[in-house]
N, C-alpha and C. Protein backbone atom coordinates (compact mmCIF):
# COMPACT_ATOMS: atom_id res chain seq x y z
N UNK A 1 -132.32 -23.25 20.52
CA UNK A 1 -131.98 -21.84 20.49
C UNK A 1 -133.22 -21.03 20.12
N UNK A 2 -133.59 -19.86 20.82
CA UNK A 2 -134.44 -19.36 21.01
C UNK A 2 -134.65 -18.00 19.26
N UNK A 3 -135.55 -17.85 18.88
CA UNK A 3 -135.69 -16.87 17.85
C UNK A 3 -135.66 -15.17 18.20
N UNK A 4 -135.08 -14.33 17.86
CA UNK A 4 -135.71 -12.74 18.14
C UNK A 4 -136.05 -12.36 17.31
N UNK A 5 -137.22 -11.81 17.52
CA UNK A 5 -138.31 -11.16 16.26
C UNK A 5 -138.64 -9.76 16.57
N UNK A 6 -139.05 -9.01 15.60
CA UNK A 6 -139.56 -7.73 15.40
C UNK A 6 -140.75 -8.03 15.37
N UNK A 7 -141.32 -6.88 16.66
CA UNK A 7 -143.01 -6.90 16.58
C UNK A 7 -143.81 -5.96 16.10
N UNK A 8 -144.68 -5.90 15.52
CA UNK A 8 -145.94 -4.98 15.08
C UNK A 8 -146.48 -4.60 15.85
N UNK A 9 -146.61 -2.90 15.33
CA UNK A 9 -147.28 -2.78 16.58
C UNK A 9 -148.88 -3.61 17.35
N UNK A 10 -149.45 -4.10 16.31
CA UNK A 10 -151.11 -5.21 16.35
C UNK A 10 -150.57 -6.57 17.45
N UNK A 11 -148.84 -6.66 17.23
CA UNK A 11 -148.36 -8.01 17.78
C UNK A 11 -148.04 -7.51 19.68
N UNK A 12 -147.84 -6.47 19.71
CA UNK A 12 -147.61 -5.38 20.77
C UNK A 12 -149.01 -5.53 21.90
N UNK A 13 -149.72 -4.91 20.75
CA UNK A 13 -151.20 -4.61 21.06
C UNK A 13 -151.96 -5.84 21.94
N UNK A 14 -151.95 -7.02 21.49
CA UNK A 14 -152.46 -7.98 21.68
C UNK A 14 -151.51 -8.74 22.77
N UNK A 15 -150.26 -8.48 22.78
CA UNK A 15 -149.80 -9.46 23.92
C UNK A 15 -149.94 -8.11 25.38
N UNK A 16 -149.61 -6.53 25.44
CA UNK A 16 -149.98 -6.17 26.39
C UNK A 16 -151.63 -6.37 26.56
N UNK A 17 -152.93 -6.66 26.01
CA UNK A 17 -154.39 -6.94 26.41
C UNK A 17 -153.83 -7.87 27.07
N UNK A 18 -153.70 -9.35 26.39
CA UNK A 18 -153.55 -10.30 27.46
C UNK A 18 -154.45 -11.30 27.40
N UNK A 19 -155.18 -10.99 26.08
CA UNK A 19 -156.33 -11.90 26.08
C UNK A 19 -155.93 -13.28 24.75
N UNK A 20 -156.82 -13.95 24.27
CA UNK A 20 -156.04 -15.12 23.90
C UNK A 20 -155.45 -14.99 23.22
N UNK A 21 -155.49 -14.37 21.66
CA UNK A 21 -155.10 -13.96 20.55
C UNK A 21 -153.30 -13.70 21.22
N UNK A 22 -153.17 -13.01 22.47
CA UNK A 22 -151.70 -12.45 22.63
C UNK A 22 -151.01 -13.50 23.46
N UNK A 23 -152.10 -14.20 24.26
CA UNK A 23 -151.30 -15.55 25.24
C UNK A 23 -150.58 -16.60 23.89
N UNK A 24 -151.62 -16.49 22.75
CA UNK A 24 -150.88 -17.36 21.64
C UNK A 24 -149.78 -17.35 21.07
N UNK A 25 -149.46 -15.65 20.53
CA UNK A 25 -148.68 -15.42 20.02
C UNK A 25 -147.57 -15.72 21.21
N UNK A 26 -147.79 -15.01 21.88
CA UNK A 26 -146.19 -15.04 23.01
C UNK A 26 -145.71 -16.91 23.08
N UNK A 27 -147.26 -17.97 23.40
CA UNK A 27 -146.71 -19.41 23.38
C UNK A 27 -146.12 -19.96 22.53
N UNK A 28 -146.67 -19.79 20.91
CA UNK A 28 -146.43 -19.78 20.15
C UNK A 28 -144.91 -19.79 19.54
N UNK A 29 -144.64 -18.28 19.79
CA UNK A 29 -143.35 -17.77 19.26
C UNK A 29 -142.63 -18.01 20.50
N UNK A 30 -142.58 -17.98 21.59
CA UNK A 30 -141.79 -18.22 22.72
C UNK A 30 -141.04 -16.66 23.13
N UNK A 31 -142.46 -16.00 23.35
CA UNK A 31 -141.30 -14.43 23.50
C UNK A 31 -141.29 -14.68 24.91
N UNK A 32 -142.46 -14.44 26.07
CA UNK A 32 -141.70 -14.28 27.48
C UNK A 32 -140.80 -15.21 27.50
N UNK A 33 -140.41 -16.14 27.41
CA UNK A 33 -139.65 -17.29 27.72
C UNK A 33 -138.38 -17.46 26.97
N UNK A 34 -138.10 -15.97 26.25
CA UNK A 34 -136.82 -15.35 25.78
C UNK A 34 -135.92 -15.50 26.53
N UNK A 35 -134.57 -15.94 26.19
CA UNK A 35 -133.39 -15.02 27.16
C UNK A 35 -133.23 -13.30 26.74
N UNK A 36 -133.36 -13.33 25.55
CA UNK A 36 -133.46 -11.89 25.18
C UNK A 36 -134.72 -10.91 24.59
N UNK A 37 -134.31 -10.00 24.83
CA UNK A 37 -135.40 -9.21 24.06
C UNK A 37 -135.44 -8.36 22.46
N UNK A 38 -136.81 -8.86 22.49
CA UNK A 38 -137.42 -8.76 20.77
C UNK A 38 -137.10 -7.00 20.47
N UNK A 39 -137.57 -6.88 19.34
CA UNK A 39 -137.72 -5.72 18.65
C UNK A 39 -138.91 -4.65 18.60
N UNK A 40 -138.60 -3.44 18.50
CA UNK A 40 -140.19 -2.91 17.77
C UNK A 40 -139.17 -1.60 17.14
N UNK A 41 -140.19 -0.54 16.28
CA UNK A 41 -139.50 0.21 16.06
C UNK A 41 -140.24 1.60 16.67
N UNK A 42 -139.85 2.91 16.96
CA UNK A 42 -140.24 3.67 17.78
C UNK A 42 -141.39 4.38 17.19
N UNK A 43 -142.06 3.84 16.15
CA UNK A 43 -143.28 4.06 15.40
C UNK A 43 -144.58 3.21 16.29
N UNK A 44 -144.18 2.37 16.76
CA UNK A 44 -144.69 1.39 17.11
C UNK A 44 -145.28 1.92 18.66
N UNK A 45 -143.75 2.44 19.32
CA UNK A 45 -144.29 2.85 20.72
C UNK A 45 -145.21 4.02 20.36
N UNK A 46 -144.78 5.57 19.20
CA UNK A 46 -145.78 5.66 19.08
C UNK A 46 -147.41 5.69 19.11
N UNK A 47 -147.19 4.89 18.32
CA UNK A 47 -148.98 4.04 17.75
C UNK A 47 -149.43 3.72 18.90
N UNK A 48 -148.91 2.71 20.08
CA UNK A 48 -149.51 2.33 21.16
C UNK A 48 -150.00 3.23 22.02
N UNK A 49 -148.76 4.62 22.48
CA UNK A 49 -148.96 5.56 22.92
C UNK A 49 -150.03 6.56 22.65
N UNK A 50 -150.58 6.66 21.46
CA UNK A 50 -151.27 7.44 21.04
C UNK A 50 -152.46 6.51 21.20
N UNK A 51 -152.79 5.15 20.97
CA UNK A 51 -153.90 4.58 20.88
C UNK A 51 -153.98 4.38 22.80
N UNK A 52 -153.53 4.27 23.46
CA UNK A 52 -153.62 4.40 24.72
C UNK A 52 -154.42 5.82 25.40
N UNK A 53 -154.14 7.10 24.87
CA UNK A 53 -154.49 7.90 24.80
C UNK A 53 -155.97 8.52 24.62
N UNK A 54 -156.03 8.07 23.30
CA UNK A 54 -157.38 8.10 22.69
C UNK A 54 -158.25 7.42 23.13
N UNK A 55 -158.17 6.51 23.53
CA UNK A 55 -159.25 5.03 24.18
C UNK A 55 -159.41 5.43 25.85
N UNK A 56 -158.40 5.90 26.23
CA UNK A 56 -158.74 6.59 27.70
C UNK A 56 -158.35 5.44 28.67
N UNK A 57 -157.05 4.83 28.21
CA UNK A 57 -156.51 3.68 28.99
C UNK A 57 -156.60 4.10 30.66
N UNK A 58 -156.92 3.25 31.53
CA UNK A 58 -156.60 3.61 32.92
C UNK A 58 -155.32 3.29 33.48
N UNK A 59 -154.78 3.56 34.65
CA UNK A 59 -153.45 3.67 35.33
C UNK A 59 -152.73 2.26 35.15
N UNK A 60 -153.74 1.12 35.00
CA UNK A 60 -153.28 -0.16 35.16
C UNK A 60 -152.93 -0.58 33.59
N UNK A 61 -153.89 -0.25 32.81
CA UNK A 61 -153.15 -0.91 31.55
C UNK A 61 -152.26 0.31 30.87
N UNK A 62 -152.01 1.05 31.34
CA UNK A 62 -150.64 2.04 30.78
C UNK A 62 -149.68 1.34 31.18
N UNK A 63 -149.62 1.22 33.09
CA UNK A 63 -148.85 0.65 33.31
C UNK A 63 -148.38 -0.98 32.13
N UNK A 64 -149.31 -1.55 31.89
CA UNK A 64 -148.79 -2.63 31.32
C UNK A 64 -147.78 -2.64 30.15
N UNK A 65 -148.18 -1.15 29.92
CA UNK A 65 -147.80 -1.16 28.34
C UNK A 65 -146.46 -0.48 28.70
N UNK A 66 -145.94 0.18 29.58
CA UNK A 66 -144.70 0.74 29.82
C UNK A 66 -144.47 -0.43 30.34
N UNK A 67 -144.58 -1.36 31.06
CA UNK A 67 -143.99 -2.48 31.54
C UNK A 67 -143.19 -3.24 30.30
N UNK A 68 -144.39 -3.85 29.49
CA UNK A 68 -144.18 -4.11 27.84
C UNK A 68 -142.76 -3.24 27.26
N UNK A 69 -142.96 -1.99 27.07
CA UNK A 69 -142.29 -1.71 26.17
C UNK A 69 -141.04 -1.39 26.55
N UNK A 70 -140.84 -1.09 28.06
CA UNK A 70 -139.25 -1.40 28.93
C UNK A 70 -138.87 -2.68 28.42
N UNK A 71 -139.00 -3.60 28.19
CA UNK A 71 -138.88 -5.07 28.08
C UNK A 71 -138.44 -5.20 26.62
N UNK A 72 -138.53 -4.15 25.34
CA UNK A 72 -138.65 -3.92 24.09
C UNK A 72 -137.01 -3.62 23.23
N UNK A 73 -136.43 -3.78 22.82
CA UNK A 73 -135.25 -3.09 22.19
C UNK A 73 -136.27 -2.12 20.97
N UNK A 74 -136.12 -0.96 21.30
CA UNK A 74 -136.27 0.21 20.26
C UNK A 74 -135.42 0.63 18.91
N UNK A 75 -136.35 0.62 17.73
CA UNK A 75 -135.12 1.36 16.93
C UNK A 75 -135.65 2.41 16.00
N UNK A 76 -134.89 3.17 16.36
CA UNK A 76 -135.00 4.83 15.75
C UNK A 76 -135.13 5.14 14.37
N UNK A 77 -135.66 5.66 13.98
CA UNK A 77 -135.25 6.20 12.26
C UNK A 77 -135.47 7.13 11.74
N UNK A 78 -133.80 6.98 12.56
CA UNK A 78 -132.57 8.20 12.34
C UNK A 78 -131.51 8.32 12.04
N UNK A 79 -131.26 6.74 10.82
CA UNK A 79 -130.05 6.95 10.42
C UNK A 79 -130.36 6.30 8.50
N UNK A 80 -128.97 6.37 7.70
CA UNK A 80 -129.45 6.48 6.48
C UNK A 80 -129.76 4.86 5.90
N UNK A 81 -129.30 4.07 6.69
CA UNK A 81 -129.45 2.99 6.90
C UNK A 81 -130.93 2.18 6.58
N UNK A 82 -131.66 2.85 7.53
CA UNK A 82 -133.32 2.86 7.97
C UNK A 82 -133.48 3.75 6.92
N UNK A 83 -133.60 4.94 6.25
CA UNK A 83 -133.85 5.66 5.01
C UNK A 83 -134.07 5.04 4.05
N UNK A 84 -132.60 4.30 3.42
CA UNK A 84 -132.65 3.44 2.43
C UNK A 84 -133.59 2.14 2.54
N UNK A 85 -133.75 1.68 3.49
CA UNK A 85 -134.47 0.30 3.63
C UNK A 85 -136.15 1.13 3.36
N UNK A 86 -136.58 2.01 3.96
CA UNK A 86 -137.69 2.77 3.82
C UNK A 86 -137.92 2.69 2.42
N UNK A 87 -136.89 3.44 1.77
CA UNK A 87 -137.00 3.04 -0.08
C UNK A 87 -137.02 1.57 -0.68
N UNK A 88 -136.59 1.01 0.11
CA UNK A 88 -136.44 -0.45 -0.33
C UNK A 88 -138.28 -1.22 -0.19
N UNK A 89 -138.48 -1.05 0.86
CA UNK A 89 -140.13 -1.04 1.11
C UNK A 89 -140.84 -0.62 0.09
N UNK A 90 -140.86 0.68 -0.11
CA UNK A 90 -141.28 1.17 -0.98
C UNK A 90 -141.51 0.25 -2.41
N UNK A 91 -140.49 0.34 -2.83
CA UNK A 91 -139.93 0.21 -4.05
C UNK A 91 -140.62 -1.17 -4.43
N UNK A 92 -140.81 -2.01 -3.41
CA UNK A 92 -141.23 -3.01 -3.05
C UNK A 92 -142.52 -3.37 -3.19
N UNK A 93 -143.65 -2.41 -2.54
CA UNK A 93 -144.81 -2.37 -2.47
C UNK A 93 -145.41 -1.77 -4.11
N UNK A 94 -144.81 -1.23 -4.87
CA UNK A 94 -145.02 -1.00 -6.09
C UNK A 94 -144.49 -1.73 -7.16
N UNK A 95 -143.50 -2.71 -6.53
CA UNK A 95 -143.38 -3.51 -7.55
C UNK A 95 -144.00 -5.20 -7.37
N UNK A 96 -145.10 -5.04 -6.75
CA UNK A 96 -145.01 -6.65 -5.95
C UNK A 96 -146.08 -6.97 -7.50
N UNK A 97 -145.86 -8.24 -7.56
CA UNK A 97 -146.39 -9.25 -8.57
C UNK A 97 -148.00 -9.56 -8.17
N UNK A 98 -149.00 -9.21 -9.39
CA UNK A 98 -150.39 -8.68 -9.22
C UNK A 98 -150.64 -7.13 -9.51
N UNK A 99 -149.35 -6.11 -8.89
CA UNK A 99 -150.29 -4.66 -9.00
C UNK A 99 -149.40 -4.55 -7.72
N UNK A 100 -149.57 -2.85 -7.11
CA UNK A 100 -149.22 -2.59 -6.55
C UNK A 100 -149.36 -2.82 -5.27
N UNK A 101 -149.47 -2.46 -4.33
CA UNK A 101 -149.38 -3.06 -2.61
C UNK A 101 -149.56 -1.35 -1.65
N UNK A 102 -151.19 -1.01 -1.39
CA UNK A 102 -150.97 -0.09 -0.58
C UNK A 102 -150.20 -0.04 0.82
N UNK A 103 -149.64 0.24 1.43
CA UNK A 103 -149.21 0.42 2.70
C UNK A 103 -148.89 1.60 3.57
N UNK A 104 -149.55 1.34 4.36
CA UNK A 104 -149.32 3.22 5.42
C UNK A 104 -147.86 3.46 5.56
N UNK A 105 -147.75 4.49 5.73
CA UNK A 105 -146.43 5.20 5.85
C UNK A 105 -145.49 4.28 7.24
N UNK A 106 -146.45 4.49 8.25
CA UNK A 106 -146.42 3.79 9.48
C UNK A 106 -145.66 2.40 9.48
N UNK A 107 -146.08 1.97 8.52
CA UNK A 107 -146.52 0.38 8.67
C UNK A 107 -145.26 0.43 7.56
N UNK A 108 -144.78 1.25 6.49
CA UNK A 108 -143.59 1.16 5.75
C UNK A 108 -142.13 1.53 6.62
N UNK A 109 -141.98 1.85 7.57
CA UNK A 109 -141.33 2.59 8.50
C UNK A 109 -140.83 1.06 9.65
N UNK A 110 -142.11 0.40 9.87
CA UNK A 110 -141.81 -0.56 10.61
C UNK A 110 -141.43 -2.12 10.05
N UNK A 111 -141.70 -2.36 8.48
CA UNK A 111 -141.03 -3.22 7.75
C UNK A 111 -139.50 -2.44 7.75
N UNK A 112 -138.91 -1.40 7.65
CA UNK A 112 -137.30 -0.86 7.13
C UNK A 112 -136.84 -1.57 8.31
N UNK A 113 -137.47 -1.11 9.41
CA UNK A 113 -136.50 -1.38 11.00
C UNK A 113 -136.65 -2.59 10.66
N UNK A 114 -137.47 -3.83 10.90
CA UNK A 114 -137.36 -4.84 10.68
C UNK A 114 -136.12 -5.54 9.61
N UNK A 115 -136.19 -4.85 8.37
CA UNK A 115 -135.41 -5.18 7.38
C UNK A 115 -134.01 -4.88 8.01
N UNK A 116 -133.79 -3.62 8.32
CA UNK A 116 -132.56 -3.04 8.97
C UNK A 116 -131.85 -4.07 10.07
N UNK A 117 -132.48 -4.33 10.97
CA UNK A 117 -132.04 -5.11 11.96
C UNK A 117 -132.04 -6.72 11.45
N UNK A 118 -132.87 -7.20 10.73
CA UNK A 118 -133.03 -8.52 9.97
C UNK A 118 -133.18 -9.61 10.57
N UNK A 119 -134.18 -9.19 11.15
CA UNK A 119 -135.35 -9.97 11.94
C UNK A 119 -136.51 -10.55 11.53
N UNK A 120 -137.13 -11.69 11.76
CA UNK A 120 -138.78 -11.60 11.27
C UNK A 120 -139.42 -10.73 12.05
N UNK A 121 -140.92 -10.40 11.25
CA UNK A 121 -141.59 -9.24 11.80
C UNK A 121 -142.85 -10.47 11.76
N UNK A 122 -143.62 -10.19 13.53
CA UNK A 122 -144.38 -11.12 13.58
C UNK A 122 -145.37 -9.94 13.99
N UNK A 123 -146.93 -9.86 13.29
CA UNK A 123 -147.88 -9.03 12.84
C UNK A 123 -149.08 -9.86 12.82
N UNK A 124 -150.20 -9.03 13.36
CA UNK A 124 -151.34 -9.56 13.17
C UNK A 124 -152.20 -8.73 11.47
N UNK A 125 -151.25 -7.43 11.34
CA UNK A 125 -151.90 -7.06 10.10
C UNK A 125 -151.70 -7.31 8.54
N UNK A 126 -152.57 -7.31 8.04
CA UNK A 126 -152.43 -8.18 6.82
C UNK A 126 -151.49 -7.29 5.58
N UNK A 127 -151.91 -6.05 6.09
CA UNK A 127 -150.91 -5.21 4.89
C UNK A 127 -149.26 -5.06 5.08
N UNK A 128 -148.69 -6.24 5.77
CA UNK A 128 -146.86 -6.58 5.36
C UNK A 128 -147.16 -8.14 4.53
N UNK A 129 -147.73 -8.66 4.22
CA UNK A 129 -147.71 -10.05 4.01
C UNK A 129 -147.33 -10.16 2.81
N UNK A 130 -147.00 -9.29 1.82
CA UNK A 130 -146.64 -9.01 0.11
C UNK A 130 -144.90 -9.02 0.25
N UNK A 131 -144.88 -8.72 1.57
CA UNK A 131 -143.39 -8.62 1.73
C UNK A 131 -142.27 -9.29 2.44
N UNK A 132 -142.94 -10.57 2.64
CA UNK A 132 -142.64 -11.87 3.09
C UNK A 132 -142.30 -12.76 2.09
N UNK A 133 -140.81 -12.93 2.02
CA UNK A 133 -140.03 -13.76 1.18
C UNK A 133 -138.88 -12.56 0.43
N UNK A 134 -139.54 -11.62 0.71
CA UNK A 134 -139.02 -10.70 -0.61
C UNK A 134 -137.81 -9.91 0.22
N UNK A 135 -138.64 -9.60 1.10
CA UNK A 135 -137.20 -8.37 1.75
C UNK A 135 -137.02 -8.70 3.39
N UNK A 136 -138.32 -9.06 3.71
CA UNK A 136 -138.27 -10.01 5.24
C UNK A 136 -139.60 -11.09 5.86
N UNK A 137 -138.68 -12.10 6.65
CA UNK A 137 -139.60 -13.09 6.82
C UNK A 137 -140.63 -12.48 7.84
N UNK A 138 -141.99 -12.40 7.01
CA UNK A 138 -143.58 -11.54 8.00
C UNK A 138 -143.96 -13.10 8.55
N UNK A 139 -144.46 -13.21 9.68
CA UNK A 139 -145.21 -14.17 10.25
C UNK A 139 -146.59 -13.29 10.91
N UNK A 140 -147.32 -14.01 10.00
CA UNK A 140 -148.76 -13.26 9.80
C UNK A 140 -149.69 -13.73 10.91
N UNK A 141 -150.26 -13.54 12.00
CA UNK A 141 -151.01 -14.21 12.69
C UNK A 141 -152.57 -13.70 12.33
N UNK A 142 -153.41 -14.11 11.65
CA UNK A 142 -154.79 -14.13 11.15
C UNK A 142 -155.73 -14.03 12.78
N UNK A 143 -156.09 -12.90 13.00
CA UNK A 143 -156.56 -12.47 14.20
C UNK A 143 -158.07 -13.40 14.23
N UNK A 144 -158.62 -13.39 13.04
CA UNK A 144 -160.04 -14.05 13.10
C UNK A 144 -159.80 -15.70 13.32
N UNK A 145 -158.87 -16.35 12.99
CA UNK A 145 -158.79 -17.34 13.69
C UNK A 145 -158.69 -18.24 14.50
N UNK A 146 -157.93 -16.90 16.15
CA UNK A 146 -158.57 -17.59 16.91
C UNK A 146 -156.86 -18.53 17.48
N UNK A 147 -156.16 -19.06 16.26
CA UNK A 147 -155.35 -20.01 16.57
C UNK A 147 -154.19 -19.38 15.70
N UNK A 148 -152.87 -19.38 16.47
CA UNK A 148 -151.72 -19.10 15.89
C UNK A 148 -150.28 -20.15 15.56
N UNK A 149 -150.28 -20.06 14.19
CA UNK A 149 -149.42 -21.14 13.97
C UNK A 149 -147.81 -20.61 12.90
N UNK A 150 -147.07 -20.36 13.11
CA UNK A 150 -145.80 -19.84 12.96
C UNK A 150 -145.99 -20.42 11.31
N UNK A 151 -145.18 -19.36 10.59
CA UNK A 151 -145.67 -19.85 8.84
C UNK A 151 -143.43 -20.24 8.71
C-alpha cells in the first residue's frame, strides 16, 4: 500500500526541475507511481508561482509546474481548523527542547496543513525538522547529499 504525503514547497521545487535530487525523491517515496495524489498547501503554489516569476521561467517550465501542480490536492487556510494547528506550530517552535526554533511564517502555514490533513511532510528544508515526532512525521531530504533515504 502506497503512502500520501504533504510536499514542501523545496520537495515541489525539485521534482518539477527534474534533475536528480527530484528523480530521487519521487523514486524514493514512490509519488509518480501513486494511485493517488499527494498534498501541498496553497502557500506552496504560491511560493512556486512567485519564484517562477522572478527567475523569468520560460513557457516550458511553467508549463511543468502547472502540469505538477494540477496533479496536487490543495489546501486552503481558510478554516479554524488550519488556524488552530497554525498555533499549534507555533507554540511548538517556541517550545522545542534546546531554545526556541525560528520558522517563516510561510513555512509555519505549511507544517498546520500538513498537521491538519495528517500526513508526513516530505521537505528538502531544514527549518521543519524540530517538528518531527512532535506534531508531524517531517522526512527531511538533505539536498547536499546527493542521496535520498526515507527517515
Amino acid at each position: 500500500m502506497s503512502q500520501t504525503y504533504f510536499l514542501d514547497t523545496s520537495a515541489v521545487l525539485n521534482l518539477v526541475r527534474g534533475k536528480e535530487l527530484g528523480r530521487q525523491i519521487d523514486a524514493v517515496f514512490g509519488l509518480s507511481a501513486a494511485l493517488h495524489r499527494h498534498t501541498i498547501s496553497i502557500v506552496t503554489r504560491g511560493e512556486l508561482h512567485a519564484l517562477a516569476k522572478r527567475n523569468g521561467w520560460g513557457d516550458s517550465k511553467r508549463s511543468a509546474l502547472s502540469s505538477a501542480l494540477d496533479n496536487l490536492v490543495t489546501v486552503y487556510i481558510d478554516s479554524d481548523m488550519l488556524v488552530e494547528a497554525y498555533v499549534q506550530v507555533e507554540e511548538a517552535c517556541r517550545t522545542t527542547a534546546g531554545g526556541e526554533q525560528k520558522m517563516g511564517h510561510n513555512d509555519m502555514w505549511i507544517a498546520a496543513a500538513a498537521l491538519v490533513c495528517g500526513l508526513p511532510l516530505i521537505t528538502t528544508d531544514a527549518d521543519f525538522k524540530h517538528l518531527n515526532g512532535r506534531l508531524i512525521t517531517v522526512h527531511w531530504v538533505d539536498p547536499r547529499l546527493g542521496e535520498v533515504q526515507p527517515q
